[in-house]
N, C-alpha and C. Protein backbone atom coordinates (compact mmCIF):
# COMPACT_ATOMS: atom_id res chain seq x y z
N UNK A 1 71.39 83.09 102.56
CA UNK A 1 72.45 84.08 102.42
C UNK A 1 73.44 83.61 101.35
N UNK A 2 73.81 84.30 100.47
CA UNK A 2 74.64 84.14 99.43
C UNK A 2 75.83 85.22 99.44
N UNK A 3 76.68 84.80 99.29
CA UNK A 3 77.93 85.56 99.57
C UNK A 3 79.30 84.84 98.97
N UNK A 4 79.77 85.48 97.37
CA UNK A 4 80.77 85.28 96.59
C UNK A 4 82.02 86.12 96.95
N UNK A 5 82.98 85.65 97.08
CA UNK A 5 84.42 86.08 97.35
C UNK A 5 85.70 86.70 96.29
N UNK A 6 85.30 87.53 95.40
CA UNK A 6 86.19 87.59 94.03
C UNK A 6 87.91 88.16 94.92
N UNK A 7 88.95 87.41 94.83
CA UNK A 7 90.25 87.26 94.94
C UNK A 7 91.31 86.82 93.90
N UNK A 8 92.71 87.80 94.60
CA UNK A 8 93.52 87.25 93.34
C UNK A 8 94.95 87.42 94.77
N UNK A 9 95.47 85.78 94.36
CA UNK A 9 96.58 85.66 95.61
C UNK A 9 97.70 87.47 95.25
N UNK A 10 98.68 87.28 96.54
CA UNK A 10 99.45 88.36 96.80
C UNK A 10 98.75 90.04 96.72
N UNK A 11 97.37 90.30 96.75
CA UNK A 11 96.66 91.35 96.65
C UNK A 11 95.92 91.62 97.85
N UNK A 12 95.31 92.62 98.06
CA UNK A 12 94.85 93.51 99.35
C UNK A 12 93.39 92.75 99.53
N UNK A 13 93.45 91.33 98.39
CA UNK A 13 92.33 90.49 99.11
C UNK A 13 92.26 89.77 100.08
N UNK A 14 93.88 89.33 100.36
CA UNK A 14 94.63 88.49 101.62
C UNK A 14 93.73 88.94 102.69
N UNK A 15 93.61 90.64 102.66
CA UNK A 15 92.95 91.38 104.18
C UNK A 15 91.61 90.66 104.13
N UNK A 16 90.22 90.84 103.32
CA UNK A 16 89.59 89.80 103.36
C UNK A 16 89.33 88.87 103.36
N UNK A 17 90.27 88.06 102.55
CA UNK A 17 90.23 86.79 103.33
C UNK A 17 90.47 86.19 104.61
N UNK A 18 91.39 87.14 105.13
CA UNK A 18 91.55 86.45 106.69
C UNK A 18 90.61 87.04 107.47
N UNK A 19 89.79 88.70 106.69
CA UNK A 19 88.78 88.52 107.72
C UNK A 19 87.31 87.55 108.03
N UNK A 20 87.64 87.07 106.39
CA UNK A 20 86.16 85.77 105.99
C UNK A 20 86.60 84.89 107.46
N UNK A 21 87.94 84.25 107.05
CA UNK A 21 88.51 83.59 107.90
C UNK A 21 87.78 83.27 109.04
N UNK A 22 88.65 84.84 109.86
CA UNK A 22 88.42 84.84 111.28
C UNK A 22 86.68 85.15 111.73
N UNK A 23 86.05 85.37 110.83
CA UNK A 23 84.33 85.57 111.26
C UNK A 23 83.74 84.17 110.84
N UNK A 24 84.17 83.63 109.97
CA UNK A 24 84.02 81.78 110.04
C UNK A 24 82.34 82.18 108.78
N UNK A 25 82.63 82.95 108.06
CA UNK A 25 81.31 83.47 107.48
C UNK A 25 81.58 82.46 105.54
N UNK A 26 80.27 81.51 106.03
CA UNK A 26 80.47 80.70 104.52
C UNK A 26 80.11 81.78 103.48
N UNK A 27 81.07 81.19 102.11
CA UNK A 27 81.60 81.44 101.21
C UNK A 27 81.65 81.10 100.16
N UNK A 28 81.54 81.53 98.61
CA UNK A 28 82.34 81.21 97.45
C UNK A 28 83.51 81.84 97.35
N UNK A 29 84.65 81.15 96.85
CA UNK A 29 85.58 82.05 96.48
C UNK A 29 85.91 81.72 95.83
N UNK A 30 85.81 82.78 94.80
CA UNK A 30 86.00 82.90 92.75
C UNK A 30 88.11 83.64 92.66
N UNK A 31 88.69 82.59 92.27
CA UNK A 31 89.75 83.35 91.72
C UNK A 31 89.72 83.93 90.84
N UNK A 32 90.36 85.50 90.85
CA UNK A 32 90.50 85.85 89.90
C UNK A 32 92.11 86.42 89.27
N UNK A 33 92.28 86.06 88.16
CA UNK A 33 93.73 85.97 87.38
C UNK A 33 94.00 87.13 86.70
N UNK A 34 94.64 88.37 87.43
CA UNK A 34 94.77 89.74 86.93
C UNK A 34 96.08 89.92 86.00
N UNK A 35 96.94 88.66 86.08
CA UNK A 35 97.96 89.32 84.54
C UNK A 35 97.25 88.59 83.29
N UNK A 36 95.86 87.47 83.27
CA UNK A 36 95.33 87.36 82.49
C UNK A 36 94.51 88.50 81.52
N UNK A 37 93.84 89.46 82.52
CA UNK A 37 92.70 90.42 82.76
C UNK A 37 91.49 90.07 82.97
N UNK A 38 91.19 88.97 83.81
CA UNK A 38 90.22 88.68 84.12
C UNK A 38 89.37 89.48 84.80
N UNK A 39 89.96 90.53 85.20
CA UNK A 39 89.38 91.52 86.19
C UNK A 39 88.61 92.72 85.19
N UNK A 40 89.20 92.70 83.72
CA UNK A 40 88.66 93.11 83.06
C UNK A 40 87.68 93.04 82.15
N UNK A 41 87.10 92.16 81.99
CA UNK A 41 85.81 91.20 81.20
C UNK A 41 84.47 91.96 81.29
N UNK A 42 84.09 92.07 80.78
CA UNK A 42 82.57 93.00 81.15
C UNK A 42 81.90 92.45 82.09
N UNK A 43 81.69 91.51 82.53
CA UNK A 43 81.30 90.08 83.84
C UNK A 43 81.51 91.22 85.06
N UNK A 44 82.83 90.80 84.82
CA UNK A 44 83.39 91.87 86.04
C UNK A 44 83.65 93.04 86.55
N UNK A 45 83.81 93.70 85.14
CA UNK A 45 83.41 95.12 85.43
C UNK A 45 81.99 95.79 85.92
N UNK A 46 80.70 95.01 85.52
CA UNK A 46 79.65 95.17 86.23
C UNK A 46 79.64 94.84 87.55
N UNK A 47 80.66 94.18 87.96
CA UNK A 47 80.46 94.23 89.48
C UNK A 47 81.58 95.46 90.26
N UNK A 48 82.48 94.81 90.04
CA UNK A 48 83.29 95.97 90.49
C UNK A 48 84.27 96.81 88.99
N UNK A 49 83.79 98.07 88.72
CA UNK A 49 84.39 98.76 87.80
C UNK A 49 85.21 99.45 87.65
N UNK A 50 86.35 99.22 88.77
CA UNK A 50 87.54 99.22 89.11
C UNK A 50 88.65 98.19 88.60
N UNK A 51 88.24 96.74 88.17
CA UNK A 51 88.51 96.11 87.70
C UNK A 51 90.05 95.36 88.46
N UNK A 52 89.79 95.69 89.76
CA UNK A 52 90.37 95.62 91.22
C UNK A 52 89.83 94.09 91.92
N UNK A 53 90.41 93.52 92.38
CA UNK A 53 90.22 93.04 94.02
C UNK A 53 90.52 93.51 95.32
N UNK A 54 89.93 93.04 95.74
CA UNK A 54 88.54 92.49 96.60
C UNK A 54 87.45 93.01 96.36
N UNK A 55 86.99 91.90 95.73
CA UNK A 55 85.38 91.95 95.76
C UNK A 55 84.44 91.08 96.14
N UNK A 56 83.43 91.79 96.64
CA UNK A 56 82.35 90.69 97.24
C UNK A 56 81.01 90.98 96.88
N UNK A 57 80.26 89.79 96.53
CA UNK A 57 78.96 90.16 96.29
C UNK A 57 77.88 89.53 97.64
N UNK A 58 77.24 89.80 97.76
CA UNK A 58 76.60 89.64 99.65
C UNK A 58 74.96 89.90 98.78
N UNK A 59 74.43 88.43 98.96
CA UNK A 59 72.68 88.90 98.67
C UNK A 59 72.72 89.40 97.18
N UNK A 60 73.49 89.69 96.11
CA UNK A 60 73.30 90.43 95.07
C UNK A 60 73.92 91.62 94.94
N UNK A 61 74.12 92.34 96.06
CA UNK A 61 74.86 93.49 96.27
C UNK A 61 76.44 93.65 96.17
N UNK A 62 77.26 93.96 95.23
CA UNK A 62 78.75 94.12 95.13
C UNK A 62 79.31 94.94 95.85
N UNK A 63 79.87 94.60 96.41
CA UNK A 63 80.69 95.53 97.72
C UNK A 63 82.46 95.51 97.32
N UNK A 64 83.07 96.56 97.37
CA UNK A 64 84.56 96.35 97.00
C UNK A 64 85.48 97.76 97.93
N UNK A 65 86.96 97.15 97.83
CA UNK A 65 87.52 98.26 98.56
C UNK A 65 87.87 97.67 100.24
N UNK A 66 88.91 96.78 100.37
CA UNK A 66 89.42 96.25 101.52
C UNK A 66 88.87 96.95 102.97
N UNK A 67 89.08 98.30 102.72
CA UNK A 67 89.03 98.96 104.09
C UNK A 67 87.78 98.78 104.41
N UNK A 68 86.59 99.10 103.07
CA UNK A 68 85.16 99.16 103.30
C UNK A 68 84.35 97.56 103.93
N UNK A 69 85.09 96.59 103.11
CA UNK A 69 84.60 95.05 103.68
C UNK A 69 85.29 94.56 104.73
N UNK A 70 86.01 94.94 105.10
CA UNK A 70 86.43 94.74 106.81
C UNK A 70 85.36 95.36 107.58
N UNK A 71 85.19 96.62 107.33
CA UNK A 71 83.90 97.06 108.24
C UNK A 71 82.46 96.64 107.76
N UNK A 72 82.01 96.08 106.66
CA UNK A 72 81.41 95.67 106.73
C UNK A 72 80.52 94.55 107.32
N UNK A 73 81.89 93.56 106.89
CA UNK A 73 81.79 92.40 107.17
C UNK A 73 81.72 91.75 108.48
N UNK A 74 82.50 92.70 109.62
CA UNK A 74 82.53 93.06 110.79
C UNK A 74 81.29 93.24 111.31
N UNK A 75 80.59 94.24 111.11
CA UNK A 75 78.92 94.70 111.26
C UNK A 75 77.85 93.92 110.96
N UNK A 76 78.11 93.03 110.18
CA UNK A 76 77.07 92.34 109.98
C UNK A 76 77.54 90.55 110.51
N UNK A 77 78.72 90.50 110.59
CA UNK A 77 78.74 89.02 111.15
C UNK A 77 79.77 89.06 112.64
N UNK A 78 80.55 89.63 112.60
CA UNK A 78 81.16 90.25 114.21
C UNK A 78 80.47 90.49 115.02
N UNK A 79 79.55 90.88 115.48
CA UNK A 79 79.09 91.99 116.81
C UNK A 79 78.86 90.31 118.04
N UNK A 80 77.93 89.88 117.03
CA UNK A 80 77.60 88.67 118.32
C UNK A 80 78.99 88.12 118.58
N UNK A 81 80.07 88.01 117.97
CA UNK A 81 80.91 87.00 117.81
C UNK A 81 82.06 87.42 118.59
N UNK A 82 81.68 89.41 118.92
CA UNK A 82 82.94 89.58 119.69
C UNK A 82 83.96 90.28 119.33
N UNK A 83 83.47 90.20 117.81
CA UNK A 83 85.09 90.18 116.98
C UNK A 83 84.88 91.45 115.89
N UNK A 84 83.88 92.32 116.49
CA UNK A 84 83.84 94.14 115.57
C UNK A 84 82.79 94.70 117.16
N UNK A 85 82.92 95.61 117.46
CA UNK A 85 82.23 96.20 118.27
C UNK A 85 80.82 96.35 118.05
N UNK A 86 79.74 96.97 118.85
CA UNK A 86 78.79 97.77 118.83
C UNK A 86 78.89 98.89 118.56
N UNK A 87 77.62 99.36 118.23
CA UNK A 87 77.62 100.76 117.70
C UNK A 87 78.22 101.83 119.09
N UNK A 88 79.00 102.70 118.49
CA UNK A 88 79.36 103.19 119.61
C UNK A 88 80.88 103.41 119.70
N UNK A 89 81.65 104.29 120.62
CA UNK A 89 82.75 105.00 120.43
C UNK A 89 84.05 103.94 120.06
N UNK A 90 83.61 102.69 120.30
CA UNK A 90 84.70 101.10 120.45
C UNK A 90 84.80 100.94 118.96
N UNK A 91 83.38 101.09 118.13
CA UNK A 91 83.41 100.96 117.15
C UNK A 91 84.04 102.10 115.84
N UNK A 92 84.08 103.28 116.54
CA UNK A 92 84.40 104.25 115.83
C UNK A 92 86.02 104.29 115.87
N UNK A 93 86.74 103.81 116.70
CA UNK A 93 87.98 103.36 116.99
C UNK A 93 88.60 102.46 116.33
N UNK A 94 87.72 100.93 116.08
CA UNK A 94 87.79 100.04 114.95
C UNK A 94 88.14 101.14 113.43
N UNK A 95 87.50 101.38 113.66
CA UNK A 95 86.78 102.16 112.23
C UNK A 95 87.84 103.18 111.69
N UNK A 96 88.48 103.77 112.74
CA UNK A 96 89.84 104.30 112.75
C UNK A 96 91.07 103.63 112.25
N UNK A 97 91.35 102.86 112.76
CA UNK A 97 92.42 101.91 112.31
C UNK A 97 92.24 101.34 110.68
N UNK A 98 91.12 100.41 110.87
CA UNK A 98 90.68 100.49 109.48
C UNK A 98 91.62 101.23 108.56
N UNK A 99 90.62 102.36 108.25
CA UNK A 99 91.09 103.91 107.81
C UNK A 99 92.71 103.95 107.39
N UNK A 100 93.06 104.57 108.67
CA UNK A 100 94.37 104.73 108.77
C UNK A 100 95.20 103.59 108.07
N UNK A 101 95.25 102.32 108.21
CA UNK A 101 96.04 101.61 107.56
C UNK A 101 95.58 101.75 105.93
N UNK A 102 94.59 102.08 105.30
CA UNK A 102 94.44 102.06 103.67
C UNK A 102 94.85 103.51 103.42
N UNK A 103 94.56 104.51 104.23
CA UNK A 103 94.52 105.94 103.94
C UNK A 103 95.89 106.44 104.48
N UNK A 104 96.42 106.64 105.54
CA UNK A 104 97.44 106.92 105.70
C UNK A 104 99.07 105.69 105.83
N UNK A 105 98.65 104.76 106.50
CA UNK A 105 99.96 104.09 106.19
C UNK A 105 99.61 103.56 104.25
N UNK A 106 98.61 102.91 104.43
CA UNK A 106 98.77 102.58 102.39
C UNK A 106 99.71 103.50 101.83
N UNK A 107 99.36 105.02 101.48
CA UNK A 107 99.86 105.93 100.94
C UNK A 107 101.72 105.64 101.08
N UNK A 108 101.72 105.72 101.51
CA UNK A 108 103.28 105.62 102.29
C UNK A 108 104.15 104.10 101.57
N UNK A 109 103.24 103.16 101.54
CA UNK A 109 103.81 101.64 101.39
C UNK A 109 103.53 101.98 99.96
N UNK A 110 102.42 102.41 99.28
CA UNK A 110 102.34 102.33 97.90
C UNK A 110 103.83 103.46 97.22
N UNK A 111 104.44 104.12 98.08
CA UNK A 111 105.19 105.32 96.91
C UNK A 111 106.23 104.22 97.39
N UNK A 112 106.55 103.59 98.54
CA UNK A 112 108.10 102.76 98.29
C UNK A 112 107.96 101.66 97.92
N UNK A 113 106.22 100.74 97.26
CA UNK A 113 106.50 99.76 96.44
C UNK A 113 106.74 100.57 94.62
N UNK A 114 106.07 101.31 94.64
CA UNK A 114 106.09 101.88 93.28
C UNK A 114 107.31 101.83 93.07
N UNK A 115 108.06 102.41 93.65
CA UNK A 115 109.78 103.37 93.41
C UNK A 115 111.15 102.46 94.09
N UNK A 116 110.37 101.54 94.67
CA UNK A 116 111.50 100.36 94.17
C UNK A 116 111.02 99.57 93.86
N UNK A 117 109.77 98.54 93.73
CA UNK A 117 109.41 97.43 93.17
C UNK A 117 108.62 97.72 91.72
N UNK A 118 107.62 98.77 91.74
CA UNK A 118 106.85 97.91 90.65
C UNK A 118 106.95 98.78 89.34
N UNK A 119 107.28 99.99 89.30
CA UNK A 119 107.56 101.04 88.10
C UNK A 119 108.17 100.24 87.05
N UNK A 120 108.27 100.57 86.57
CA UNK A 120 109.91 99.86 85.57
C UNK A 120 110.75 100.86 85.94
N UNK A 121 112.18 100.74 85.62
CA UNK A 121 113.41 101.13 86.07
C UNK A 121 113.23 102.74 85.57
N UNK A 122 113.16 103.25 85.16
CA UNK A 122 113.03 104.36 83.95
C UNK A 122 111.87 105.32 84.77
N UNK A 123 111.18 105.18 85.30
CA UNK A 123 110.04 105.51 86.13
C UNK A 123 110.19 105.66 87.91
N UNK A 124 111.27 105.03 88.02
CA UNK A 124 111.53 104.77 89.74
C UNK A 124 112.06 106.35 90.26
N UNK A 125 111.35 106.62 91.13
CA UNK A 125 112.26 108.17 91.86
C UNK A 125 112.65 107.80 93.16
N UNK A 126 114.46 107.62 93.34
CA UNK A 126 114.64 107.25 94.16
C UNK A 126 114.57 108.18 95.51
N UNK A 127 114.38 109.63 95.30
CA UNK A 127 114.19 110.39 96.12
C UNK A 127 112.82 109.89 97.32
N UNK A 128 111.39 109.65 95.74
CA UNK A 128 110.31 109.22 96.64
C UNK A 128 110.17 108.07 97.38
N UNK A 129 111.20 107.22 96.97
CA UNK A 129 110.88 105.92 97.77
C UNK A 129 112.05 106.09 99.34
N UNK A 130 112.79 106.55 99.35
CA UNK A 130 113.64 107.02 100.53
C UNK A 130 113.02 107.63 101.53
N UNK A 131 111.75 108.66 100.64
CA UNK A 131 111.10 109.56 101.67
C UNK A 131 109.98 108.86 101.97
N UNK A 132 109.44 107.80 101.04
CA UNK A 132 108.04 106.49 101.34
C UNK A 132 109.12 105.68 102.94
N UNK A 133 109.82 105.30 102.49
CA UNK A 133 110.53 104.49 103.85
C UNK A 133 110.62 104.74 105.06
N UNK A 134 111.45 105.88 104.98
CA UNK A 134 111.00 107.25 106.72
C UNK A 134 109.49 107.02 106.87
N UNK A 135 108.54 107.79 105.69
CA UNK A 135 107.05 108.02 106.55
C UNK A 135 106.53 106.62 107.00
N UNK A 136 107.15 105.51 106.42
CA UNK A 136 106.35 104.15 107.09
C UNK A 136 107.03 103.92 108.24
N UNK A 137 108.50 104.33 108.83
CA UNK A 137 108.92 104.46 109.94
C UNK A 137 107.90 105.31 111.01
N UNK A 138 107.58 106.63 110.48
CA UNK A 138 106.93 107.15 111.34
C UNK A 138 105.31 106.66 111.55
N UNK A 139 105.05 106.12 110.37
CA UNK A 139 103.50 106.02 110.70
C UNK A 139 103.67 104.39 111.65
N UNK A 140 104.67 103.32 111.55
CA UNK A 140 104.61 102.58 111.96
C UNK A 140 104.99 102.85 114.14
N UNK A 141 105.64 103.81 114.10
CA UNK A 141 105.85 104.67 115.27
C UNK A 141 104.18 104.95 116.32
N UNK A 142 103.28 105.56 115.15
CA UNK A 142 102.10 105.76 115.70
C UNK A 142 101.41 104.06 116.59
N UNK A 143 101.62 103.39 115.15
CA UNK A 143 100.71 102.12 115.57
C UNK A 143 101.78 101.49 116.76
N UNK A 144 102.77 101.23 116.96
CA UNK A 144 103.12 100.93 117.78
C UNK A 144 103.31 102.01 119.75
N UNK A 145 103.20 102.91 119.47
CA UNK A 145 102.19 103.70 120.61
C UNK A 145 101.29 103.25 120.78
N UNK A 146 100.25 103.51 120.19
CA UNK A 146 98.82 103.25 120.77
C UNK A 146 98.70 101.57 120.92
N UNK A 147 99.69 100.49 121.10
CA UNK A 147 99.79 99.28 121.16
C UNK A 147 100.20 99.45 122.79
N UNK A 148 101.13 100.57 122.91
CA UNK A 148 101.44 100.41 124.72
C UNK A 148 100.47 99.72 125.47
N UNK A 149 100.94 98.87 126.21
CA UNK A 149 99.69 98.45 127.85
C UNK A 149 99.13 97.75 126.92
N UNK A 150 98.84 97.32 125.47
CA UNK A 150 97.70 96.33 125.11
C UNK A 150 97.89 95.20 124.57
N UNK A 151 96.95 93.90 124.53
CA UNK A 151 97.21 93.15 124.04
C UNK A 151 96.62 93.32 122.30
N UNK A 152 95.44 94.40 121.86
CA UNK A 152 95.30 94.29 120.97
C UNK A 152 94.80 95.51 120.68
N UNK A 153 94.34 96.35 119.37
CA UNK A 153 93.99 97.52 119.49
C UNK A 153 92.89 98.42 120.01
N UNK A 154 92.11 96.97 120.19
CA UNK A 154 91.10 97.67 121.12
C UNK A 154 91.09 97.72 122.93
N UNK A 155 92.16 96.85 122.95
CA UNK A 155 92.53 96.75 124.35
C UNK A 155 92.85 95.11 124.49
N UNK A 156 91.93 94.53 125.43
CA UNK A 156 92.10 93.02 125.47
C UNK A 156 91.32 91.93 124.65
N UNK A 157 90.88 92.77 123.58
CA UNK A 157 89.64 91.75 122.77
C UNK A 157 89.95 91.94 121.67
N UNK A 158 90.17 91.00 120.54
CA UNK A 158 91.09 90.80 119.33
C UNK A 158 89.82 91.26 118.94
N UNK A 159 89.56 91.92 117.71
CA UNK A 159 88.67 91.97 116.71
C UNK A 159 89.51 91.97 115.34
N UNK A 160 88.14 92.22 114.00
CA UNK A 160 89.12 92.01 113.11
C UNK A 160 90.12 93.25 112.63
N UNK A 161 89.47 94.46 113.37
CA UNK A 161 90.28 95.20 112.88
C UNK A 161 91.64 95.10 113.38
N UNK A 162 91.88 94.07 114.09
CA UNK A 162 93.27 93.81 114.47
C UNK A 162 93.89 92.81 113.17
N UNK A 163 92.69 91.91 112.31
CA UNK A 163 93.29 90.84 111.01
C UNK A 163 93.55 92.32 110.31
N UNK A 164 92.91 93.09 110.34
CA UNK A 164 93.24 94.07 108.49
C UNK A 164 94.46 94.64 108.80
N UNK A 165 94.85 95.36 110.37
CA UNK A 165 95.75 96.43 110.47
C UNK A 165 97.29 94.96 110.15
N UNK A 166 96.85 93.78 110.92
CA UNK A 166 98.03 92.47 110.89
C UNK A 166 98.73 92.52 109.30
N UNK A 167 97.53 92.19 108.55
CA UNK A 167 97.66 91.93 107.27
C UNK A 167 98.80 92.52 106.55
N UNK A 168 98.42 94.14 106.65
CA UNK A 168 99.34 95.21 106.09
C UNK A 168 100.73 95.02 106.58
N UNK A 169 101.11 94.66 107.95
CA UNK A 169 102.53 94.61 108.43
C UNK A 169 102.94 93.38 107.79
N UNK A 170 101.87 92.50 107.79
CA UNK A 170 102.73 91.37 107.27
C UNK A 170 103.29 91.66 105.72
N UNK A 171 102.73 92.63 105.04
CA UNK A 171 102.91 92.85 103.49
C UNK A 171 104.50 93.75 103.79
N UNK A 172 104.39 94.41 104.93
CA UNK A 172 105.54 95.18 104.91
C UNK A 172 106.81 94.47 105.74
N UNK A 173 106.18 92.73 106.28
CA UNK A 173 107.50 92.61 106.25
C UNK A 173 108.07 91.86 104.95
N UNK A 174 107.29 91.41 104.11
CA UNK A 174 107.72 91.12 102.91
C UNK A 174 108.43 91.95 102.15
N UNK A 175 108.40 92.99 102.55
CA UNK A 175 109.43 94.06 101.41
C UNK A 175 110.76 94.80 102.75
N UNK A 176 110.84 93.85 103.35
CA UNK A 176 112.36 93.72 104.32
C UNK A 176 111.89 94.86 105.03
N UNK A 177 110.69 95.60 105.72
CA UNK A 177 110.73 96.71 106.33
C UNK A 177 111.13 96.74 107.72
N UNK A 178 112.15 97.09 108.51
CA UNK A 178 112.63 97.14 109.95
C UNK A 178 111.53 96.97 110.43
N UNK A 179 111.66 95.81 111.51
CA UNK A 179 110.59 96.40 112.77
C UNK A 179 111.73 95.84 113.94
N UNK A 180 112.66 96.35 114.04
CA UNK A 180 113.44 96.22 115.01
C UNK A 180 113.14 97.24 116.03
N UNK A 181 112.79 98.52 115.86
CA UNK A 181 112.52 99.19 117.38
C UNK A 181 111.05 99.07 117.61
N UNK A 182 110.05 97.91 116.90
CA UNK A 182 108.63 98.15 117.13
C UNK A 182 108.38 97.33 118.18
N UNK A 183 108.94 97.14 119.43
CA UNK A 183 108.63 96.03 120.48
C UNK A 183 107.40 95.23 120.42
N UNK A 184 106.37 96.78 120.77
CA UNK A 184 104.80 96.47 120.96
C UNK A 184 104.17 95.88 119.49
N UNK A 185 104.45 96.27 118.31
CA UNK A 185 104.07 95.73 116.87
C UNK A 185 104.55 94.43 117.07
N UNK A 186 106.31 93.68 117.47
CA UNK A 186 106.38 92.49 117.64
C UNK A 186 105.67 91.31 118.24
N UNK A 187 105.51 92.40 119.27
CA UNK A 187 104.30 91.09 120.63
C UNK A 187 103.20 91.01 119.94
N UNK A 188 102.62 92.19 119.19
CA UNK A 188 100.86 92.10 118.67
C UNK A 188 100.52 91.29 117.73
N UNK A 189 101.58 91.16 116.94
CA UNK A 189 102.22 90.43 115.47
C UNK A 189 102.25 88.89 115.87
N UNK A 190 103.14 88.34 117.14
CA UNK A 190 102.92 86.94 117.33
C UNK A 190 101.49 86.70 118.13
N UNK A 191 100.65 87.43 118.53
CA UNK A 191 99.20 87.14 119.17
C UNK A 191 98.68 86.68 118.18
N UNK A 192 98.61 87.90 116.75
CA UNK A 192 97.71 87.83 115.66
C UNK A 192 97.89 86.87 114.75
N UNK A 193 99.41 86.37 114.81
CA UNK A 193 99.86 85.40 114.40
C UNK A 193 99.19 84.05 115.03
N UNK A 194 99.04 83.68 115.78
CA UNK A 194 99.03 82.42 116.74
C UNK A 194 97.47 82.12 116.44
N UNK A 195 97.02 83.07 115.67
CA UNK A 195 95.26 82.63 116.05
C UNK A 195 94.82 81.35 115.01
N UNK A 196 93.89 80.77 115.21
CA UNK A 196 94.08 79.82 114.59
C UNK A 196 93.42 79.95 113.01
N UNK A 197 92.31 80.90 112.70
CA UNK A 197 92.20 81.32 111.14
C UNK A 197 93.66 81.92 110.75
N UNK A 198 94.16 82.40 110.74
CA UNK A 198 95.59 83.22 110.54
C UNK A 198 96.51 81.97 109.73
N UNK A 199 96.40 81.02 111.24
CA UNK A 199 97.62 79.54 110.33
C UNK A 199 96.80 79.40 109.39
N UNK A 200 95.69 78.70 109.78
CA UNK A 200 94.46 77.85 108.59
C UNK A 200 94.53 78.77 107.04
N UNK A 201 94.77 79.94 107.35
CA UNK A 201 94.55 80.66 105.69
C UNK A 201 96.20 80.51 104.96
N UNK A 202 97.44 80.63 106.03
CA UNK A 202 98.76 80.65 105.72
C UNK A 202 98.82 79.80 105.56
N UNK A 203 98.62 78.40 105.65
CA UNK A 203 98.58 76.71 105.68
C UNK A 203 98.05 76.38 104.46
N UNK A 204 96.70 77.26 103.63
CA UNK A 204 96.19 77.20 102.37
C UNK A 204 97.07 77.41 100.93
N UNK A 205 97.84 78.44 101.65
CA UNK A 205 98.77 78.93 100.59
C UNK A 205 98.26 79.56 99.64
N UNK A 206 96.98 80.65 99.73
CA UNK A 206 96.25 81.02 98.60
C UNK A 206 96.14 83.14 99.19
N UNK A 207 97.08 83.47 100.01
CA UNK A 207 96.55 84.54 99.96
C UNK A 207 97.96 85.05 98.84
């Protein structure tokens, strides 16, 4: 089995890496240096032509797109391990969350990093990032509901779709986002915290 890791620290590769992490699944991992443009090289554009991280090549096959290699990666090295479901409604639930954190909360975190962090000044609409802030209030509202009564999102059994959905909060508490009324996000946050791939990758200092 051959399986290369293309990453670039502070990027939506962090989510894969902690899910390499937590599935304990050996590895290369190729940095890659995106204010160089390394991501842009013809090398790399044949693999992923997005010229994006996370990417992974598995057997020869390039696989890219955070949300998609969490479930992948899950399916093919999780099931025995505990740590992604079986086929079946547990898994389609995984598969949900997933989702939802790239598709609907992403959306939301990307218009209030754009419009206060990454635009240049001249480009920032402060209207959209006011109204990005509320919807991550509300979408963060959802995930902390369906946390009621649990220790994790599938109930009492950590999987990784509990590292990808972690990942994202942790990015949003980096940009000072309240989680003062998220009780249940707090408690889920020091579980997911405490695990021991989680320190081991934060201890590396490379996401």
């Amino acid at each position: 089995m051959s399986l290369t890791f293309y990453y670039s620290p502070m990027s939506t590769a962090s989510v894969t890496q902690l899910v390499l992490a937590e599935l304990g699944v050996p590895h290369e991992a190729i940095r890659v240096d995106l204010k160089k443009g390394e991501a842009k090289t013809p090398e790399y554009l044949k693999l992923n032509p997005n010229a994006k991280v996370p990417l992974v090549v598995h057997d020869g096959t390039a696989i890219w797109e955070s949300s998609a290699l969490t479930m992948y990666l899950g399916e093919m090295f999780g099931v025995d391990k505990q740590l992604w479901p079986a086929p079946g409604p547990q898994r389609g639930e995984a598969m949900k969350w997933v989702a939802w954190t790239n598709v609907s909360l992403g959306d939301a975190v990307q218009r209030v990093a754009r419009n206060l962090m990454w635009a240049p000044e001249d480009q920032r609409n402060a209207a959209a990032a006011a109204q990005g802030v509320k919807d991550v209030q509300v979408l963060l509202g959802v995930l902390d509901g369906a946390l009621a009564g649990k220790s994790y999102l599938l109930g009492d059994t950590y999987t990784v779709a509990d590292t990808h959905v972690h990942s994202f909060t942790d990015w949003l508490r980096h940009m000072n986002t309240d989680f003062a009324p998220w009780t249940n996000i707090n408690a889920w946050s020091a579980r997911c915290g405490s695990r021991p791939a989680y320190k081991a990758v934060m201890a590396a200092g490379t996401t």
